[in-house]
Protein backbone atom coordinates (compact mmCIF):
# COMPACT_ATOMS: atom_id res chain seq x y z
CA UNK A 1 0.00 0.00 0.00
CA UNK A 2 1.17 3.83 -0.65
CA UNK A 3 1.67 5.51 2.30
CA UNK A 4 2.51 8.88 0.52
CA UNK A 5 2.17 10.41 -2.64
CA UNK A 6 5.24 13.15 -3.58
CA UNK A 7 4.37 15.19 -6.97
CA UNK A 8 7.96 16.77 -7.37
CA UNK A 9 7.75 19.13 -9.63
CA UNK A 10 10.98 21.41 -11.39
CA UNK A 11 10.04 25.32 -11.83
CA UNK A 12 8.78 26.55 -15.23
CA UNK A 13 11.09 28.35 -17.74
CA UNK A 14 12.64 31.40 -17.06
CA UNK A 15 14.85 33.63 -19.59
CA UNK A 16 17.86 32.41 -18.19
CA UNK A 17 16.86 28.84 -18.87
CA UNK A 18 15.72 29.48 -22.49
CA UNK A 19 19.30 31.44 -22.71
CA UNK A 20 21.43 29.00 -21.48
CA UNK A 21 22.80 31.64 -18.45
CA UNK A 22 23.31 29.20 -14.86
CA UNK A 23 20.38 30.29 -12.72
CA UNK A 24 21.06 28.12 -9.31
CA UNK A 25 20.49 28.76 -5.39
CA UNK A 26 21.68 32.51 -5.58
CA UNK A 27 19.76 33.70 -8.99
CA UNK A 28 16.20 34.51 -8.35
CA UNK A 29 14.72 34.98 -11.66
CA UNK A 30 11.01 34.94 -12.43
CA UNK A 31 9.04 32.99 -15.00
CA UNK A 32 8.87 34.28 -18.25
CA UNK A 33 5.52 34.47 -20.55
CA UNK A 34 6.68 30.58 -21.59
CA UNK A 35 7.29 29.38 -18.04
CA UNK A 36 3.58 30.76 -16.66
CA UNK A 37 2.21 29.00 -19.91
CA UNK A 38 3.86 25.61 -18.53
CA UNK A 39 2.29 26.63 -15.21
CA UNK A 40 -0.86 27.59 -15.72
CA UNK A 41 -1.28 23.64 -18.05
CA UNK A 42 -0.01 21.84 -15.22
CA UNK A 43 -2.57 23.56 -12.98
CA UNK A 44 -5.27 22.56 -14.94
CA UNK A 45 -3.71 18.84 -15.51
CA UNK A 46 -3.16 18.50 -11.89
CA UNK A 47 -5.92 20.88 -10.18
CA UNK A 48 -8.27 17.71 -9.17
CA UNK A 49 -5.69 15.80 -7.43
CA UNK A 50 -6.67 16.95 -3.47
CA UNK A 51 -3.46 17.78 -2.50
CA UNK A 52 -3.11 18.53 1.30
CA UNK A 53 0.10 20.77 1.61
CA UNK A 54 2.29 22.54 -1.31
CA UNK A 55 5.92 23.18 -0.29
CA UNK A 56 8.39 25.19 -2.82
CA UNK A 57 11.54 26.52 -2.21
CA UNK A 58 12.60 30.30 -1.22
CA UNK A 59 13.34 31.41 -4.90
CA UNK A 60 10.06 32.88 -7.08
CA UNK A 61 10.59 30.94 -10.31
CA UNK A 62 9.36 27.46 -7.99
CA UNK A 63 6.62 29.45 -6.14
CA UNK A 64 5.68 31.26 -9.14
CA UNK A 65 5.03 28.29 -10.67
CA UNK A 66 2.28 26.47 -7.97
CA UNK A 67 0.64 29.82 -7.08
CA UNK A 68 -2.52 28.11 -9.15
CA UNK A 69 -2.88 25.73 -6.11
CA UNK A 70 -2.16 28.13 -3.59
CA UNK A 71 -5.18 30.15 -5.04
CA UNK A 72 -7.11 27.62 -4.52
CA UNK A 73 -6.22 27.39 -0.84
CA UNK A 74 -4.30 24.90 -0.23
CA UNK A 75 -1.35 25.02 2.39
CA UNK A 76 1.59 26.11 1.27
CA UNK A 77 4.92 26.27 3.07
CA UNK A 78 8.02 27.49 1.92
CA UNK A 79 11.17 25.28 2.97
CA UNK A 80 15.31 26.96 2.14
CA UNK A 81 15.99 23.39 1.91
CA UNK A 82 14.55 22.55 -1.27
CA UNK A 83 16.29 25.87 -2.65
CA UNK A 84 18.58 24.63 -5.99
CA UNK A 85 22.10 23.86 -5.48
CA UNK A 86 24.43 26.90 -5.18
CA UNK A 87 26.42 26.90 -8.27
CA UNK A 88 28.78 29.51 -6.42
CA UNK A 89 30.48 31.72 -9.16
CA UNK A 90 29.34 30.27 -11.89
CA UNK A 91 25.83 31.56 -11.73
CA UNK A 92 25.07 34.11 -14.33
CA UNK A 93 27.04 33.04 -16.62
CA UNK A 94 26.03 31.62 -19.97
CA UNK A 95 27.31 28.06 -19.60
CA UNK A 96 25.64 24.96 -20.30
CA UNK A 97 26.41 21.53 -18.17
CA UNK A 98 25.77 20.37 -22.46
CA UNK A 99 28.56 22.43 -23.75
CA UNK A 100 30.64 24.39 -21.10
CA UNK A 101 33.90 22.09 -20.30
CA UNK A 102 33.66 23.08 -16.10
CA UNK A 103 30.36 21.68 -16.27
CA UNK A 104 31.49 18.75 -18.03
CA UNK A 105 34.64 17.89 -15.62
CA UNK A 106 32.57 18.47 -12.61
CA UNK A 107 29.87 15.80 -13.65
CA UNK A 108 32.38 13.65 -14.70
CA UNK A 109 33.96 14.06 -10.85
CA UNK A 110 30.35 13.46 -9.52
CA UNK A 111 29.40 10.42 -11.42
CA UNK A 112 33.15 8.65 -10.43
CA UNK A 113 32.46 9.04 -7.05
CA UNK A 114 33.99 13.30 -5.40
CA UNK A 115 30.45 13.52 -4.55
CA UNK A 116 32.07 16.49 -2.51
CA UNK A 117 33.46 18.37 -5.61
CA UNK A 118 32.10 22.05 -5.69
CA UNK A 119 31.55 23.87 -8.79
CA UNK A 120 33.27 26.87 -7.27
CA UNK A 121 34.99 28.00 -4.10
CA UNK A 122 31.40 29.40 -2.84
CA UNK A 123 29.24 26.77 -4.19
CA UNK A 124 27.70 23.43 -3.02
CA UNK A 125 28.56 20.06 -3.64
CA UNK A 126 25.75 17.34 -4.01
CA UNK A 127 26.98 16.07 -0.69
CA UNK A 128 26.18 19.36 0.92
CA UNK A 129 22.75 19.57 -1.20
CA UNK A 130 21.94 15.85 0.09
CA UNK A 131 22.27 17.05 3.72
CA UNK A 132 19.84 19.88 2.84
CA UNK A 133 17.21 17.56 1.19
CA UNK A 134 17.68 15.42 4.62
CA UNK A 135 16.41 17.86 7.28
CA UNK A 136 13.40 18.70 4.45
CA UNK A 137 12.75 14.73 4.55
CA UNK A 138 13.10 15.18 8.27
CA UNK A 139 10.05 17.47 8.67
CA UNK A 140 8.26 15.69 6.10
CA UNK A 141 8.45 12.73 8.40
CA UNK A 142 6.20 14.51 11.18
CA UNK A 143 3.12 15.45 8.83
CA UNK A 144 0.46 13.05 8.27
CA UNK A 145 -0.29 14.74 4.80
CA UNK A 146 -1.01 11.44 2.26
CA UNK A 147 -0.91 14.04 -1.15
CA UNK A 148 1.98 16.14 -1.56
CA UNK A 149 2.98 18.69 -3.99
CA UNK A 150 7.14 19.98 -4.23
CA UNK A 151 7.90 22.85 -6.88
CA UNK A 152 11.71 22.93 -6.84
CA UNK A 153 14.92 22.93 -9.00
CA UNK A 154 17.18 20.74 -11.50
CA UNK A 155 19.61 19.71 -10.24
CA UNK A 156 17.91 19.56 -7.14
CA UNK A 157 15.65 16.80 -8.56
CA UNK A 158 18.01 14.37 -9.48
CA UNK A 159 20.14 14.66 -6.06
CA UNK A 160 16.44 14.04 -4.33
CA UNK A 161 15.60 11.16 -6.03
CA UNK A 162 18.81 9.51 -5.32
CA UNK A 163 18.11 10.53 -1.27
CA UNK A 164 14.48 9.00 -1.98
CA UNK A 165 15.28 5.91 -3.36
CA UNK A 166 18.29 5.23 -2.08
CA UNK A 167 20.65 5.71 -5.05
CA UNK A 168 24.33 6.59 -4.76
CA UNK A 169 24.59 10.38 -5.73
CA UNK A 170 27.25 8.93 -8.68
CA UNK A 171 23.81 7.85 -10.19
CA UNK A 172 21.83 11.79 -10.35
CA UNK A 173 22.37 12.29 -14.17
CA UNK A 174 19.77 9.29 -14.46
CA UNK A 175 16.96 10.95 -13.47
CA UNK A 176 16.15 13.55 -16.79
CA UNK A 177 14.83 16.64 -15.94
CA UNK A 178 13.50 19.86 -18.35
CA UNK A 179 11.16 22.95 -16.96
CA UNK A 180 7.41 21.82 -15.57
CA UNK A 181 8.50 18.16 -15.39
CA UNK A 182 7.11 15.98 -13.19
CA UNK A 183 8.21 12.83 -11.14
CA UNK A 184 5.52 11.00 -9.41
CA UNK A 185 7.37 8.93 -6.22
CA UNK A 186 5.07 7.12 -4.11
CA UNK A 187 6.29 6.17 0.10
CA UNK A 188 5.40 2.70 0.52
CA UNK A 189 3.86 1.19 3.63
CA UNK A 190 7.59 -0.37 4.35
CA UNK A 191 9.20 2.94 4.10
CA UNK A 192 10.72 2.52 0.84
CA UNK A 193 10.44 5.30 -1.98
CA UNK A 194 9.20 3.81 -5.65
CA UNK A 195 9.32 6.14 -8.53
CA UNK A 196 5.81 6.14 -10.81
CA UNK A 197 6.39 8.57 -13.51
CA UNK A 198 9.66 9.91 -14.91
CA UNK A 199 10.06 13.42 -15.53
CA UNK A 200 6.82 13.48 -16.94
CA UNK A 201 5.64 16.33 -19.73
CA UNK A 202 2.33 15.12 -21.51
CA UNK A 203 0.47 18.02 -19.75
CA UNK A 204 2.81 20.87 -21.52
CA UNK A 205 1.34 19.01 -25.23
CA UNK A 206 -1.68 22.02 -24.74
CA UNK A 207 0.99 24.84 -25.13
């Protein structure tokens, strides 16, 4: 039996995203005419499921992008912890973890095992994002809520659903990610996390 039901959505586009420019923990960028499109469809996908809480992170672009549910009064709490990782210096500037080669020799350090490799002096690694996602899970943990909607970040996802099913970090570029996905991961009566839909986007097909 399902003891809980996590909709984890990522944020909707913003104009860094559609220019390519790192957005991370410290950027706090709104969504653009295409991202509150990809919103405002998910809403009306989603807006029968009786969720019970809505949690997003700090930054605008994740709450931006549930305020549909909010509207329609459901709880919403905000939590720093599910904030994106903190890219450190590298934020605002237009590089791509598809073409920039930083981005390419820091994945490649992730996924052979320096899960403690920053991207930059002032940035996080995914171990320090893992310990964030932890005390989130921690609260989470003390609510009785069955339904649960998450509006958070990249790179953010695919650390979380390591931490929720148990995955080494060396496995996050598994889990795909592009703007109003959503994964579907349900808590089982044992505990255990089970993923039910991957990165799912069928519900941006009416924009």
């Amino acid at each position: 039996m399902i003891q809980r039901e996590l909709y984890i959505i990522r944020h909707g586009q913003t104009d860094h995203n559609a220019r390519g420019i790192v957005q991370g923990k410290g950027v706090d960028l709104s969504l653009n005419d295409k991202g509150r499109k990809q919103a405002r469809v998910f809403f009306e996908a989603y807006k029968d499921i009786p969720f019970e809480i809505v949690y997003s992170s700090t930054l605008r672009r994740a709450q931006e992008s549930i305020v549909d549910f909010v509207k329609l009064g459901i709880p919403h709490q905000v939590f720093s912890e599910l904030d994106e990782i903190s890219w450190g210096e590298l934020e605002g500037t237009a590089s791509t973890m598809e073409s920039d080669a930083t981005f390419q020799n820091l994945i490649k350090k992730w996924r052979e095992g320096d899960i403690h490799a920053k991207p930059a002096p002032s940035g996080e690694s995914p171990f320090d994002l893992q310990q964030r996602q932890k005390q989130f899970l921690a609260h989470l943990f003390t609510t009785s809520q069955k339904k649960i909607l998450i509006a958070t970040h990249g790179r953010f996802i695919r650390a979380f659903l390591c931490t929720l099913t148990g995955r080494p970090l060396t496995d996050m570029e598994a889990f795909t990610h592009s703007n109003l996905c959503l994964y579907k991961v349900n808590q089982l009566d044992n505990g255990a996390f089970e993923i039910e839909m991957h990165s799912e986007t069928g519900h941006l097909s009416a924009i």
